[in-house]
C-alpha atoms as a PDB file:
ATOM      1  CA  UNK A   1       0.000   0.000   0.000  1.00  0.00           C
ATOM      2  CA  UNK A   2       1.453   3.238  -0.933  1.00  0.00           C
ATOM      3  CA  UNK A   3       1.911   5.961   1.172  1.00  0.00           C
ATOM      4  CA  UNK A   4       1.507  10.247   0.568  1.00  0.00           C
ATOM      5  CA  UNK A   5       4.940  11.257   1.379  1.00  0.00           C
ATOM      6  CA  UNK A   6       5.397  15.407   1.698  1.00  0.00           C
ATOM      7  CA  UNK A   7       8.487  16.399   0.049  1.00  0.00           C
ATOM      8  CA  UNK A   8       9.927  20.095   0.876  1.00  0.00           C
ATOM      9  CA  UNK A   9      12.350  21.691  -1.194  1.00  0.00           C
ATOM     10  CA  UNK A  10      11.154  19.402  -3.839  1.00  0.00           C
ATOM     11  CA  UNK A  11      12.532  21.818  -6.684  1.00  0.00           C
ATOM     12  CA  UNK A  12      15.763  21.197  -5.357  1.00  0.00           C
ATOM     13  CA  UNK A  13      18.538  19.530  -6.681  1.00  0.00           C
ATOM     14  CA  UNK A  14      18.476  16.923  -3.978  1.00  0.00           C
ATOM     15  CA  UNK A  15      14.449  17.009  -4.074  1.00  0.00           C
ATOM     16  CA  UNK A  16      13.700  16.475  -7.185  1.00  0.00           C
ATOM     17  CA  UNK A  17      15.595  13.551  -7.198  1.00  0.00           C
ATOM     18  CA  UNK A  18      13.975  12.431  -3.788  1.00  0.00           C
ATOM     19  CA  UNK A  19      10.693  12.635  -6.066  1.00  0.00           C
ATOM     20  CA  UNK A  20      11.398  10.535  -8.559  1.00  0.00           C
ATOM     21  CA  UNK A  21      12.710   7.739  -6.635  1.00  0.00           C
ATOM     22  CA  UNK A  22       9.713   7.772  -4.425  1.00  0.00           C
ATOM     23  CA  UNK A  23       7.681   7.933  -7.432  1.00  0.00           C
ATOM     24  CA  UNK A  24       8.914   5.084  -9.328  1.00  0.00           C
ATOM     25  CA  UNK A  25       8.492   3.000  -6.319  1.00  0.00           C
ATOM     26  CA  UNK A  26       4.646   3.566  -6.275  1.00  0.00           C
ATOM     27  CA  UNK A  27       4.553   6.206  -3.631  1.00  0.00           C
ATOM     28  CA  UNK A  28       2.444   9.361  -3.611  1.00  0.00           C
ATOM     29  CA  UNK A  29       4.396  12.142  -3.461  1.00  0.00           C
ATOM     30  CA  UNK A  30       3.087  15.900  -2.491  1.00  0.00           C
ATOM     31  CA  UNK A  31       6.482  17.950  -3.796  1.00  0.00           C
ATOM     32  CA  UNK A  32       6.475  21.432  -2.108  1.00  0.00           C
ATOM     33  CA  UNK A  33       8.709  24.523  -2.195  1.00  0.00           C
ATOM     34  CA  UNK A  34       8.324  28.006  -2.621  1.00  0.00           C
ATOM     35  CA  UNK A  35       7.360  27.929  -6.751  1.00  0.00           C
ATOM     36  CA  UNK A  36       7.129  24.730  -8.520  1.00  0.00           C
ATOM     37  CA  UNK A  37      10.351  24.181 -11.217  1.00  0.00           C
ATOM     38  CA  UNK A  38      10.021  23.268 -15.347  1.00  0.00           C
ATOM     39  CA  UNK A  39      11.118  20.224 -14.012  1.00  0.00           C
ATOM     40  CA  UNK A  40       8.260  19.602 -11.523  1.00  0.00           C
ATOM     41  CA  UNK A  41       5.667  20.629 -13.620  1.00  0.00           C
ATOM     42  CA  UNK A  42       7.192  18.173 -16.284  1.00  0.00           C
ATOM     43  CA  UNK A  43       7.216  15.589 -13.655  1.00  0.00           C
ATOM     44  CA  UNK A  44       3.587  16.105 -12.757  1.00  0.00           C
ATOM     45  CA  UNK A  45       2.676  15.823 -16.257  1.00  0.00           C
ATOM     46  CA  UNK A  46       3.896  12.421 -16.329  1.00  0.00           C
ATOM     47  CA  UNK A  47       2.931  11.071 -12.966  1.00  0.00           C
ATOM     48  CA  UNK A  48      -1.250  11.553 -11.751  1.00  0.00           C
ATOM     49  CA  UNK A  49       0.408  10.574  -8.346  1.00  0.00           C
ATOM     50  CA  UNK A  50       2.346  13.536  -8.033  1.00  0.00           C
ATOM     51  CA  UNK A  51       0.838  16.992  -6.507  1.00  0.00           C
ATOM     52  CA  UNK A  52       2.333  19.997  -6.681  1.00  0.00           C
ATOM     53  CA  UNK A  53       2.329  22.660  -3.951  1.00  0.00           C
ATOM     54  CA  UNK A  54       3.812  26.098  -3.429  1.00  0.00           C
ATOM     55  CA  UNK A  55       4.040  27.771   0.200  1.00  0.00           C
ATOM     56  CA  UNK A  56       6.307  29.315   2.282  1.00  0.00           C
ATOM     57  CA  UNK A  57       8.083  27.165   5.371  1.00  0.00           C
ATOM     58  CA  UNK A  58       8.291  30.386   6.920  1.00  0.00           C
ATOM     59  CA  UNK A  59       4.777  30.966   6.608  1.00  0.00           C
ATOM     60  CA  UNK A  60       3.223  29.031   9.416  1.00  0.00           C
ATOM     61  CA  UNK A  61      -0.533  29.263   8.212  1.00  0.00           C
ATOM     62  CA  UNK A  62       1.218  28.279   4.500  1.00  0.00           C
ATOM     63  CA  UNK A  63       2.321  24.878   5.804  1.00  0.00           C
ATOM     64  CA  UNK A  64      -0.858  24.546   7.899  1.00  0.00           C
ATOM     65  CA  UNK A  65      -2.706  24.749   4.816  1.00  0.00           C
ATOM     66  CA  UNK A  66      -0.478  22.004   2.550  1.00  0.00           C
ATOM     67  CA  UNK A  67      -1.478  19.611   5.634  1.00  0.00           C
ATOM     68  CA  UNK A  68      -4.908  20.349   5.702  1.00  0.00           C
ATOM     69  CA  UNK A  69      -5.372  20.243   1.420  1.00  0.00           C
ATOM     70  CA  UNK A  70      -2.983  17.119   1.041  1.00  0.00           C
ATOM     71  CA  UNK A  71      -3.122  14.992   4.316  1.00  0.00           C
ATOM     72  CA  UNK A  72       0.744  13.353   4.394  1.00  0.00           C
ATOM     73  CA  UNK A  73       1.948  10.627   5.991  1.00  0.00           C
ATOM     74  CA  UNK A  74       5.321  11.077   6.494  1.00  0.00           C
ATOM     75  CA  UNK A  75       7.381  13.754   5.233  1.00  0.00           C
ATOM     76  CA  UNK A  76      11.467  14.125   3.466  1.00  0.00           C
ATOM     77  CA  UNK A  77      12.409  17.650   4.594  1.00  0.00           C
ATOM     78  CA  UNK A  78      15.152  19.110   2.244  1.00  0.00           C
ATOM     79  CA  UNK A  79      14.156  22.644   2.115  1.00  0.00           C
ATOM     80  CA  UNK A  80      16.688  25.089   3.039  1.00  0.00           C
ATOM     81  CA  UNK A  81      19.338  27.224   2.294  1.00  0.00           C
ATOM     82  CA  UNK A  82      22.355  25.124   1.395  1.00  0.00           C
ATOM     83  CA  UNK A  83      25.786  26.157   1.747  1.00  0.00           C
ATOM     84  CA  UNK A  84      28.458  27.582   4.032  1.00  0.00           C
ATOM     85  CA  UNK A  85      28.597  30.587   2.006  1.00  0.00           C
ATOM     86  CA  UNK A  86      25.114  31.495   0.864  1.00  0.00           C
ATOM     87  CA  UNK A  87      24.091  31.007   4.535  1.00  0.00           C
ATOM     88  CA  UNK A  88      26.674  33.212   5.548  1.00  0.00           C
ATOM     89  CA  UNK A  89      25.765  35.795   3.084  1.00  0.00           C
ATOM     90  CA  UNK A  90      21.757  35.788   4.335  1.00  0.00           C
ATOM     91  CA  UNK A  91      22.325  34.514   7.887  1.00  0.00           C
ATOM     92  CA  UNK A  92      18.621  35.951   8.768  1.00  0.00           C
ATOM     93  CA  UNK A  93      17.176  34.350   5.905  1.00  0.00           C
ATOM     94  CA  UNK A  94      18.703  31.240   6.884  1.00  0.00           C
ATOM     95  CA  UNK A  95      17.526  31.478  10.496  1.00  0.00           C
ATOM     96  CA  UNK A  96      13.795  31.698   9.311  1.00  0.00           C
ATOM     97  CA  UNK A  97      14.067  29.157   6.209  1.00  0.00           C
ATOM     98  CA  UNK A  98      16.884  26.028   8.091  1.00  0.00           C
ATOM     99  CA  UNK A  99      15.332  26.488  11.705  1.00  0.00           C
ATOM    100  CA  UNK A 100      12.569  28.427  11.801  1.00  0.00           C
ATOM    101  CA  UNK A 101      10.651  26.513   8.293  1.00  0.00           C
ATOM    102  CA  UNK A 102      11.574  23.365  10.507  1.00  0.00           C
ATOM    103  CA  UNK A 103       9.464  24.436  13.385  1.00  0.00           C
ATOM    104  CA  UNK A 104       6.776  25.211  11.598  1.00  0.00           C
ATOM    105  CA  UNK A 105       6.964  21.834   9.483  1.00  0.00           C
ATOM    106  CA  UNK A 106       7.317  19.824  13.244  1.00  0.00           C
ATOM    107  CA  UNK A 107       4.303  21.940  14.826  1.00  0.00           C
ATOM    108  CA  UNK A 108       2.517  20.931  11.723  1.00  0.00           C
ATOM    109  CA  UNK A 109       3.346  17.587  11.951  1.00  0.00           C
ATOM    110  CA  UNK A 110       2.161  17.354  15.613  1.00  0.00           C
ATOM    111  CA  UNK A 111      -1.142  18.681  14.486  1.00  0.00           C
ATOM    112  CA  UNK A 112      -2.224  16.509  12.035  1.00  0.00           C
ATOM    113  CA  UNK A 113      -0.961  13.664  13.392  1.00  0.00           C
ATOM    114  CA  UNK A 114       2.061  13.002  11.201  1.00  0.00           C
ATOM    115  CA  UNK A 115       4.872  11.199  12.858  1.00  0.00           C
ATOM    116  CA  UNK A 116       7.720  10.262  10.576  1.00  0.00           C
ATOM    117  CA  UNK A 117       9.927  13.096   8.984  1.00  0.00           C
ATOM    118  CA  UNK A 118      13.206  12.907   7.654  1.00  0.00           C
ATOM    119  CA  UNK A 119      15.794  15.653   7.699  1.00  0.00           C
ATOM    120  CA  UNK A 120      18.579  16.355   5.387  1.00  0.00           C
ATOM    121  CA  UNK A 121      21.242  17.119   7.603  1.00  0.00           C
ATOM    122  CA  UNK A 122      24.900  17.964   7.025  1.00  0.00           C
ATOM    123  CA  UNK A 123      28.394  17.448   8.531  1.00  0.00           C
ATOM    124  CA  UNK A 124      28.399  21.259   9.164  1.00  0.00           C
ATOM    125  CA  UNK A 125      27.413  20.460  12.243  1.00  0.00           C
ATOM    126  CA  UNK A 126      30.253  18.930  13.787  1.00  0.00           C
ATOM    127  CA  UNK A 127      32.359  21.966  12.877  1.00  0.00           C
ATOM    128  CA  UNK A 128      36.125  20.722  12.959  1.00  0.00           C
ATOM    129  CA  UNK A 129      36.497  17.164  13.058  1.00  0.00           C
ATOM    130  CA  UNK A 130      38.482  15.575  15.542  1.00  0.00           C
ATOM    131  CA  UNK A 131      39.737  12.596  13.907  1.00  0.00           C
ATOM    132  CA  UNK A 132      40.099  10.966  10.495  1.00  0.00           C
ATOM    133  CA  UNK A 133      36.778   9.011  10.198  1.00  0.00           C
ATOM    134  CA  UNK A 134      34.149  10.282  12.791  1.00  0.00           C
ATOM    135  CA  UNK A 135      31.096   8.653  14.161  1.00  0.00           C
ATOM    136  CA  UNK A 136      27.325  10.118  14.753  1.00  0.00           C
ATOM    137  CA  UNK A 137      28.408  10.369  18.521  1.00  0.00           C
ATOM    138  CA  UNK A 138      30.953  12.927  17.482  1.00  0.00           C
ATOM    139  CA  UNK A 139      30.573  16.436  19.363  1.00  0.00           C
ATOM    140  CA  UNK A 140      28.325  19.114  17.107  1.00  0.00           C
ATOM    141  CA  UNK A 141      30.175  22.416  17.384  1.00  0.00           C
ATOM    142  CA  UNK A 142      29.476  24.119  13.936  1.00  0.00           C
ATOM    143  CA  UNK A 143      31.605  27.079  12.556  1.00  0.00           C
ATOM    144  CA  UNK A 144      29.331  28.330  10.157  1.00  0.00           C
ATOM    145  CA  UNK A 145      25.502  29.998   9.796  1.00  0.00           C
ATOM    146  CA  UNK A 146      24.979  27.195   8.001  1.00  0.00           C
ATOM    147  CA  UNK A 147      25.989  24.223  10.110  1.00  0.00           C
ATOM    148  CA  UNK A 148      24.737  26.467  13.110  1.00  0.00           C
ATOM    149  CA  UNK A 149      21.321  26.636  11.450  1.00  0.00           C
ATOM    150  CA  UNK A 150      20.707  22.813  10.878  1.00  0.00           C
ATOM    151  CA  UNK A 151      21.817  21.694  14.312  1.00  0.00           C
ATOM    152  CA  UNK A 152      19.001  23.766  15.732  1.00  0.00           C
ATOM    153  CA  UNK A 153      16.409  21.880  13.331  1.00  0.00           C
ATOM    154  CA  UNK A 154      18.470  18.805  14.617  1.00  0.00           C
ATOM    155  CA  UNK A 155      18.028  20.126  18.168  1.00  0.00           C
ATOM    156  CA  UNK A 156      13.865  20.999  17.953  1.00  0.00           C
ATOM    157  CA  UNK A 157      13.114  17.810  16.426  1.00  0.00           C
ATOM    158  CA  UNK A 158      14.892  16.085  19.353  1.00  0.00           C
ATOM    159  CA  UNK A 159      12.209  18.096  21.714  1.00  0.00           C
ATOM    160  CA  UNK A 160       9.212  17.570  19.515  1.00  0.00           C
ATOM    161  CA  UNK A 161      10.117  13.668  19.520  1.00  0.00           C
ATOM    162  CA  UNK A 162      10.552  13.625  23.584  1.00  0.00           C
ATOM    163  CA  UNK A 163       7.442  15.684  23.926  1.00  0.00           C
ATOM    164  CA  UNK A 164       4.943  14.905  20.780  1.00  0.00           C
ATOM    165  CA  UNK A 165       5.673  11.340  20.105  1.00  0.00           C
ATOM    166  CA  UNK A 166       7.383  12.764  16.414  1.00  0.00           C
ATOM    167  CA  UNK A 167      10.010  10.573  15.032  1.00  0.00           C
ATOM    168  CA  UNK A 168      12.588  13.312  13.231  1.00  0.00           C
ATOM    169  CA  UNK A 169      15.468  11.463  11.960  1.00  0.00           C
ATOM    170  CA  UNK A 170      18.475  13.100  11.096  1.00  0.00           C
ATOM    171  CA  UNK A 171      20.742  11.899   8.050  1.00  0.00           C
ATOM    172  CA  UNK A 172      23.960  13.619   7.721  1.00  0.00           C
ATOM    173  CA  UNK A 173      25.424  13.505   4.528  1.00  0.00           C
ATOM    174  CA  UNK A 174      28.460  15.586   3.539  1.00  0.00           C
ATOM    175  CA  UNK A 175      29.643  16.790   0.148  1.00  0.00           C
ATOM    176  CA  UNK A 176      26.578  15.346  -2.401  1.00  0.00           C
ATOM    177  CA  UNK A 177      27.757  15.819  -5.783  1.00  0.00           C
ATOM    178  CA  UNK A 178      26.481  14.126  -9.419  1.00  0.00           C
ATOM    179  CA  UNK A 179      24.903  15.669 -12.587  1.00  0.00           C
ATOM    180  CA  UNK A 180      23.640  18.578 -12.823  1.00  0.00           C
ATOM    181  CA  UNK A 181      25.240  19.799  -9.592  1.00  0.00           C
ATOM    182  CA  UNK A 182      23.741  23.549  -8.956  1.00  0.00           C
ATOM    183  CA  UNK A 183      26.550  24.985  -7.602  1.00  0.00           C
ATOM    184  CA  UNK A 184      30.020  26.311  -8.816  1.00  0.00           C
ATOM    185  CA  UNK A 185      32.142  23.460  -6.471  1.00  0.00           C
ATOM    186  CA  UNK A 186      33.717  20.291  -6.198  1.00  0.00           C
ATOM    187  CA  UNK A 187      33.568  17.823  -8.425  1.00  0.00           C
ATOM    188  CA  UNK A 188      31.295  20.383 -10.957  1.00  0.00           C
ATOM    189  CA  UNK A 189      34.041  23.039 -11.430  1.00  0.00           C
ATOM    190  CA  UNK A 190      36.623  20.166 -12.835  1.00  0.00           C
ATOM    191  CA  UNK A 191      34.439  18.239 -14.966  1.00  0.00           C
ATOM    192  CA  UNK A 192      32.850  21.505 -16.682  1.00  0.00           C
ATOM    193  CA  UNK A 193      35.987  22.951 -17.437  1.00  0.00           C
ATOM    194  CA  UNK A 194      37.339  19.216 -18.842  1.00  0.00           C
ATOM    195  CA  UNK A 195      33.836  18.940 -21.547  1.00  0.00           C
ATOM    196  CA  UNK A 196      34.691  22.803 -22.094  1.00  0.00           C
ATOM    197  CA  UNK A 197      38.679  22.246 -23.302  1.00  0.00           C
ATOM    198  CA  UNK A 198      39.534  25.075 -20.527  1.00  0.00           C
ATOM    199  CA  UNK A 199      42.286  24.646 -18.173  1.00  0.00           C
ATOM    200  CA  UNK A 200      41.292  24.849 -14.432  1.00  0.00           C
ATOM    201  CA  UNK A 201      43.782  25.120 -11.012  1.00  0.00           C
ATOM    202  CA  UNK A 202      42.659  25.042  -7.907  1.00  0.00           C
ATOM    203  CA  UNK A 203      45.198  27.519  -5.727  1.00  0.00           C
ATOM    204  CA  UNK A 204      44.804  26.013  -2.745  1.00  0.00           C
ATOM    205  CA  UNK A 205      43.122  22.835  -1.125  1.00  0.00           C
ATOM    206  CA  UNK A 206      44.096  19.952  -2.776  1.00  0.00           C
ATOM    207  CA  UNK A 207      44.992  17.866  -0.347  1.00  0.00           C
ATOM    208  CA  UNK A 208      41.930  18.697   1.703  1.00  0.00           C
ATOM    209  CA  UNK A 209      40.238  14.728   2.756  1.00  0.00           C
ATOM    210  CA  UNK A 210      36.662  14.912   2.467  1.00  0.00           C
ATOM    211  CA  UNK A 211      33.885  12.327   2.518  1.00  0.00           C
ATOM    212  CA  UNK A 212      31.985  12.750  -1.216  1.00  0.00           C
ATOM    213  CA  UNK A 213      28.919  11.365  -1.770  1.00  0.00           C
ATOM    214  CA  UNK A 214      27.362  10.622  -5.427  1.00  0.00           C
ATOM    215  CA  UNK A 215      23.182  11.993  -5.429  1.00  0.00           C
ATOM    216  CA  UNK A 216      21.903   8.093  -6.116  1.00  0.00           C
ATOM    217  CA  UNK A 217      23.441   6.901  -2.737  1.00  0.00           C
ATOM    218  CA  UNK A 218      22.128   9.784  -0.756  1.00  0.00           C
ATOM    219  CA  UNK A 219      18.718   9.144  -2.020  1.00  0.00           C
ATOM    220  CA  UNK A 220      19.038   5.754  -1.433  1.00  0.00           C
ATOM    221  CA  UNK A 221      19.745   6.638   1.951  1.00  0.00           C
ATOM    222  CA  UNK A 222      17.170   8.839   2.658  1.00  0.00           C
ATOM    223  CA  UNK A 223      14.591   6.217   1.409  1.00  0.00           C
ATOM    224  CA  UNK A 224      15.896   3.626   3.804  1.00  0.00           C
ATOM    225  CA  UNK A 225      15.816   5.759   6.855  1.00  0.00           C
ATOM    226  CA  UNK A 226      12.195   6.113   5.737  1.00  0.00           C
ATOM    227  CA  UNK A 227      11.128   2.939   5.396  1.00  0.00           C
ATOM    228  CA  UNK A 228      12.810   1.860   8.533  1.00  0.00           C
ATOM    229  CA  UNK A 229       9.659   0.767  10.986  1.00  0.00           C
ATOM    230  CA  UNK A 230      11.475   1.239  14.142  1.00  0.00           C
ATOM    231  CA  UNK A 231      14.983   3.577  15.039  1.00  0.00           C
ATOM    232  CA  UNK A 232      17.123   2.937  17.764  1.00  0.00           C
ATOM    233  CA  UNK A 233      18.955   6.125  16.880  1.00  0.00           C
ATOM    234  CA  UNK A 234      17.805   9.545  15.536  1.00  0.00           C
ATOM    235  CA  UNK A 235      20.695  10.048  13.193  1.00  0.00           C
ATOM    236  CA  UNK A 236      22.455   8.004  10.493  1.00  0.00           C
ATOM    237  CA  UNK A 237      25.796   8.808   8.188  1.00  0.00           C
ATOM    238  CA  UNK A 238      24.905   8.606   4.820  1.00  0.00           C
ATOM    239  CA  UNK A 239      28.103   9.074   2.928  1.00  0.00           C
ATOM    240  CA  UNK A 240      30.908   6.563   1.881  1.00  0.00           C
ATOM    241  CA  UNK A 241      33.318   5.929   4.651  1.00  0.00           C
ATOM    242  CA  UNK A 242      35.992   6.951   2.923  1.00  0.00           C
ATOM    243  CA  UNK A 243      37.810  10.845   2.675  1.00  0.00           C
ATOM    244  CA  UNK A 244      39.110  10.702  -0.441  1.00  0.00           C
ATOM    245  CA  UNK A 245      41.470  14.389  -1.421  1.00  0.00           C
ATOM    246  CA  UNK A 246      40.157  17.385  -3.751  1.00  0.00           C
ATOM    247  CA  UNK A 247      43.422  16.496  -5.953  1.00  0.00           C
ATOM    248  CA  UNK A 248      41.862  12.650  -6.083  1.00  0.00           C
ATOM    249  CA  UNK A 249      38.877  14.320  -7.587  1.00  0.00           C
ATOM    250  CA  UNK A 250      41.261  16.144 -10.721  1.00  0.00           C
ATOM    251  CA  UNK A 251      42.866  13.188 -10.971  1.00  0.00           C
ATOM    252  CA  UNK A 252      39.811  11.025 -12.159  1.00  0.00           C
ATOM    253  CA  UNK A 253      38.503  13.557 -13.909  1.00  0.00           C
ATOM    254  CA  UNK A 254      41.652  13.629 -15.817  1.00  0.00           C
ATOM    255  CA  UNK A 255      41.935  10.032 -16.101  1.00  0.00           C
ATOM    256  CA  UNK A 256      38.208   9.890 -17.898  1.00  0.00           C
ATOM    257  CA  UNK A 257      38.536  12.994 -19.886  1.00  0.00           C
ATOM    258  CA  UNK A 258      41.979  12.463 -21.890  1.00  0.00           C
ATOM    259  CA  UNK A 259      43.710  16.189 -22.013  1.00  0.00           C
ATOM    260  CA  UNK A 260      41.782  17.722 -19.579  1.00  0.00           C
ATOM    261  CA  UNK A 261      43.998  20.670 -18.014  1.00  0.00           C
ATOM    262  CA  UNK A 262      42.438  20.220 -14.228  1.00  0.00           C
ATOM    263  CA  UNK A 263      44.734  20.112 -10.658  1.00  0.00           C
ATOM    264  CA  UNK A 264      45.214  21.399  -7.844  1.00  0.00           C
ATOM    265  CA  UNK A 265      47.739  23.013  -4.870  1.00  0.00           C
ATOM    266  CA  UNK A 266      47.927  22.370  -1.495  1.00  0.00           C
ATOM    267  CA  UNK A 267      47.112  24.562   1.372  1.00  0.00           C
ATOM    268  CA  UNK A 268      43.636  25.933   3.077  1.00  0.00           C
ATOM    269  CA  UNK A 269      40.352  24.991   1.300  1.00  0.00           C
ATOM    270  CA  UNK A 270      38.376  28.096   1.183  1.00  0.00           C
ATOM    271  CA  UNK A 271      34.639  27.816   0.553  1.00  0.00           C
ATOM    272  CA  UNK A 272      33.954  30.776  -2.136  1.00  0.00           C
ATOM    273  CA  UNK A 273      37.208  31.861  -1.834  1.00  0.00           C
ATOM    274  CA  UNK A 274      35.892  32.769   1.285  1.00  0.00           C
ATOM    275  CA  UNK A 275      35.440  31.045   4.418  1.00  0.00           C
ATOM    276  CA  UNK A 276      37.946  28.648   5.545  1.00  0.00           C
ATOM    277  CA  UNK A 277      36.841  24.982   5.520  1.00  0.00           C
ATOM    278  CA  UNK A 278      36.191  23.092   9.343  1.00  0.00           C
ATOM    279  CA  UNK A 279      38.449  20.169   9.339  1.00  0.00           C
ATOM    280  CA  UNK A 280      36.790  16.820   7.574  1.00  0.00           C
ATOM    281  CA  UNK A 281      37.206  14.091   7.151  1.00  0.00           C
ATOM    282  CA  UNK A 282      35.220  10.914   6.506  1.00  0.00           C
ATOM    283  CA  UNK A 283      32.486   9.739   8.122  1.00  0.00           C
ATOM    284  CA  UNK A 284      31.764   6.690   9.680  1.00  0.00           C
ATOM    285  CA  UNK A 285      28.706   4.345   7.937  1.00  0.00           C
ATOM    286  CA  UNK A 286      28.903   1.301   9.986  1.00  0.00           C
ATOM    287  CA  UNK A 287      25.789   2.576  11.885  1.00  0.00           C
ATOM    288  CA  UNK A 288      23.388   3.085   8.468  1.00  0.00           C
ATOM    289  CA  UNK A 289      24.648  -0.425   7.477  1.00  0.00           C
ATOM    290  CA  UNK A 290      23.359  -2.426  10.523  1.00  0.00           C
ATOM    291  CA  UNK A 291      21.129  -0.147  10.760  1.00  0.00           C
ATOM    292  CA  UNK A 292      19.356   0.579   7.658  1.00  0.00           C
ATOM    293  CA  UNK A 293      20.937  -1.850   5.400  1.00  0.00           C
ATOM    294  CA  UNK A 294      22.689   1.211   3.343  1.00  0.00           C
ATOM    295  CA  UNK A 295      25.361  -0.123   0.964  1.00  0.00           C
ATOM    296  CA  UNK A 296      27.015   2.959  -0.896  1.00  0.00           C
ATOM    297  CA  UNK A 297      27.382   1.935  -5.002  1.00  0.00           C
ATOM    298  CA  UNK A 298      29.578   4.573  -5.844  1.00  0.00           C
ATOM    299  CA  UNK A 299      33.343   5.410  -4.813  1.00  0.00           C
ATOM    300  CA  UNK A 300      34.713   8.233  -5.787  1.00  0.00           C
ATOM    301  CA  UNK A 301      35.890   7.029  -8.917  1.00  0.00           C
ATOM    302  CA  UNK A 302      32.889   6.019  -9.926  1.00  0.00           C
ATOM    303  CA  UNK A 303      30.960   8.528  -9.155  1.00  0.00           C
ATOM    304  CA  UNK A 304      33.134  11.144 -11.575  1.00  0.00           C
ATOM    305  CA  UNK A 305      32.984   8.807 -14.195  1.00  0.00           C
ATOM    306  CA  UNK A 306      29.125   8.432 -14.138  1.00  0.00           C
ATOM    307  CA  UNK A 307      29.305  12.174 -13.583  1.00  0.00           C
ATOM    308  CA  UNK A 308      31.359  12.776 -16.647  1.00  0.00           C
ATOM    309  CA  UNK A 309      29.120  10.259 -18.685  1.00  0.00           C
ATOM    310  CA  UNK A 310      25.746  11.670 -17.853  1.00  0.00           C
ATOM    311  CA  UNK A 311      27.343  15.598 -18.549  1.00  0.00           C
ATOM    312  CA  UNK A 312      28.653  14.555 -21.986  1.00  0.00           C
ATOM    313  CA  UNK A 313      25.184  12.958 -22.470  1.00  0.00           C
ATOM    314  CA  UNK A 314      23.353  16.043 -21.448  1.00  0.00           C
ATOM    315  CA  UNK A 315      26.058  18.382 -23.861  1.00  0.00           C
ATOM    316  CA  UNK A 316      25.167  15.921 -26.680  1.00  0.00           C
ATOM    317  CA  UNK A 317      21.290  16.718 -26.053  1.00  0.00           C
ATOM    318  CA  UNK A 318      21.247  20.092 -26.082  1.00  0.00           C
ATOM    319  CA  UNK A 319      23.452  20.176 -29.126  1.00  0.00           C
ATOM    320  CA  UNK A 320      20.862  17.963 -30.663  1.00  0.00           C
ATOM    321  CA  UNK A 321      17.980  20.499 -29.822  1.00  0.00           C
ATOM    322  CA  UNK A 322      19.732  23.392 -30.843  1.00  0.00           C
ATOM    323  CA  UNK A 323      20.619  24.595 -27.242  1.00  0.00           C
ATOM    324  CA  UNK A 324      23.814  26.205 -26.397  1.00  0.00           C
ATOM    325  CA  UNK A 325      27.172  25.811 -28.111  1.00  0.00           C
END
């Protein structure tokens, strides 16, 4: 029997592709954020099952009303300003959308009787790791808005569970990356300048160590901590285990793009040329595999090459339709 699962931030990179796994599974799927993409509305065309809904997390008589109109069962909360430098830039706006939104989604919850909701978490909020691999007992102390932001959502669903009866899991992923990748980062900045024949050097961070995570295995993930019918903990790893170097990253990306003029120097990793990186490192999965029964598919290596393929494929379309270059 399928359930109505409440998606936020289902626009979103990370959402969409939330959405169409839970779609092809059978689910029903009520895909929220603030205005419905090209790609949702393509989705929707395609799938009865799917509903479409805009409102504001912010907005507590907004999310009121999606529970009222839609009636969820569980929910997959991804909405919220992603980033340690866009959340540094609008550290107000990221108050109300990362913590604030998530309040309003719990209270909702408790309303209507939803228990189950799943938040997209981040290793921003361990701050500076204290050893090579870490575990989910680790000690949160973020260093950035952003990490600051989604500890408190981490923190409030902790007291909604001990008081309401919620169930707010938390999975911590750390650097997602795979097609289609909407920001200017790791692995994105590499492979685009490979398909484009332009030469790219990254000044500093190379030999930063850094858990990477391809999109398919953090959805994969997220679905399992879902599905699970009883948790013994409130917050998984869903990453690789391993903390593979930025340089690692050029160096596949030259290996399956012959020529490509990508590398790297060693020093501080600067987010945005910005903001200093906390300290990584990889984290440990061994709790999401008893746990959950995650398996990651994807290494690092294999995760550029599928990224490279599914790029090229995308370069080849557009060229097709007459888009772009």
């Amino acid at each position: 029997m399928s359930r109505k699962i409440l998606v936020t931030g289902a626009s979103g990179w990370l959402g969409i592709a939330i959405v169409q796994a839970l779609l092809a599974r059978g689910d029903q799927v009520v895909a929220l954020d603030l205005r419905s993409s090209p790609a949702s509305l393509a989705l929707a065309t395609r799938h009865p099952e799917l509903t479409l809904a805009e409102a504001d997390l912010g907005e507590w008589s907004q999310v009121v009303d999606v529970f009222k109109a839609h009636g969820p069962t569980a929910v997959v909360h991804t909405a919220a300003i992603v980033g340690v430098v866009l959340a540094a830039d609008v550290p107000i706006k990221t108050l109300r959308v990362n913590t604030e939104g998530s309040i309003n989604l719990f209270e909702a919850m408790r309303l209507h009787g939803v228990k189950r909701v799943v938040h997209l978490s981040t290793e921003e909020t361990y701050g500076d790791f204290t050893a090579p691999v870490i575990t989910e007992d680790h000690p949160q102390k973020p260093n950035s808005v952003y990490g600051l932001t989604k500890l408190a959502a981490e923190h409030y669903g902790r007291v909604y569970t001990d008081r309401y009866g919620l169930e707010c899991i938390n999975v911590r992923t750390c650097w997602v990356y795979g097609p289609n990748l909407p920001r200017a980062r790791v692995p994105k900045v590499f492979i685009d300048a490979a398909l484009d024949g332009t030469a790219y050097h990254l000044t500093a961070g190379g030999d930063l160590a850094v858990d990477q995570v391809y999109i398919d295995d953090t959805v994969a993930g997220v679905l399992l901590a879902l599905d699970k019918k009883n948790h013994r903990f409130d917050a998984y790893h869903i990453a690789t285990g391993q903390a593979p170097t930025i340089d690692d990253v050029a160096r596949f990306v030259r290996e399956f793009v012959p020529g490509a003029n990508v590398s790297t120097a060693p020093g501080l990793y600067l987010h945005g040329d910005r903001f200093p990186t906390a300290r990584k490192g990889a984290l440990d999965i061994s709790r999401a595999r008893q746990e959950l029964g995650y398996s990651p598919q994807y290494d690092l290596r294999a995760g550029i090459e599928k990224s490279i393929l599914e790029a090229r494929a995308e370069r080849t379309a557009k060229r097709a339709g007459g888009i772009g270059p």
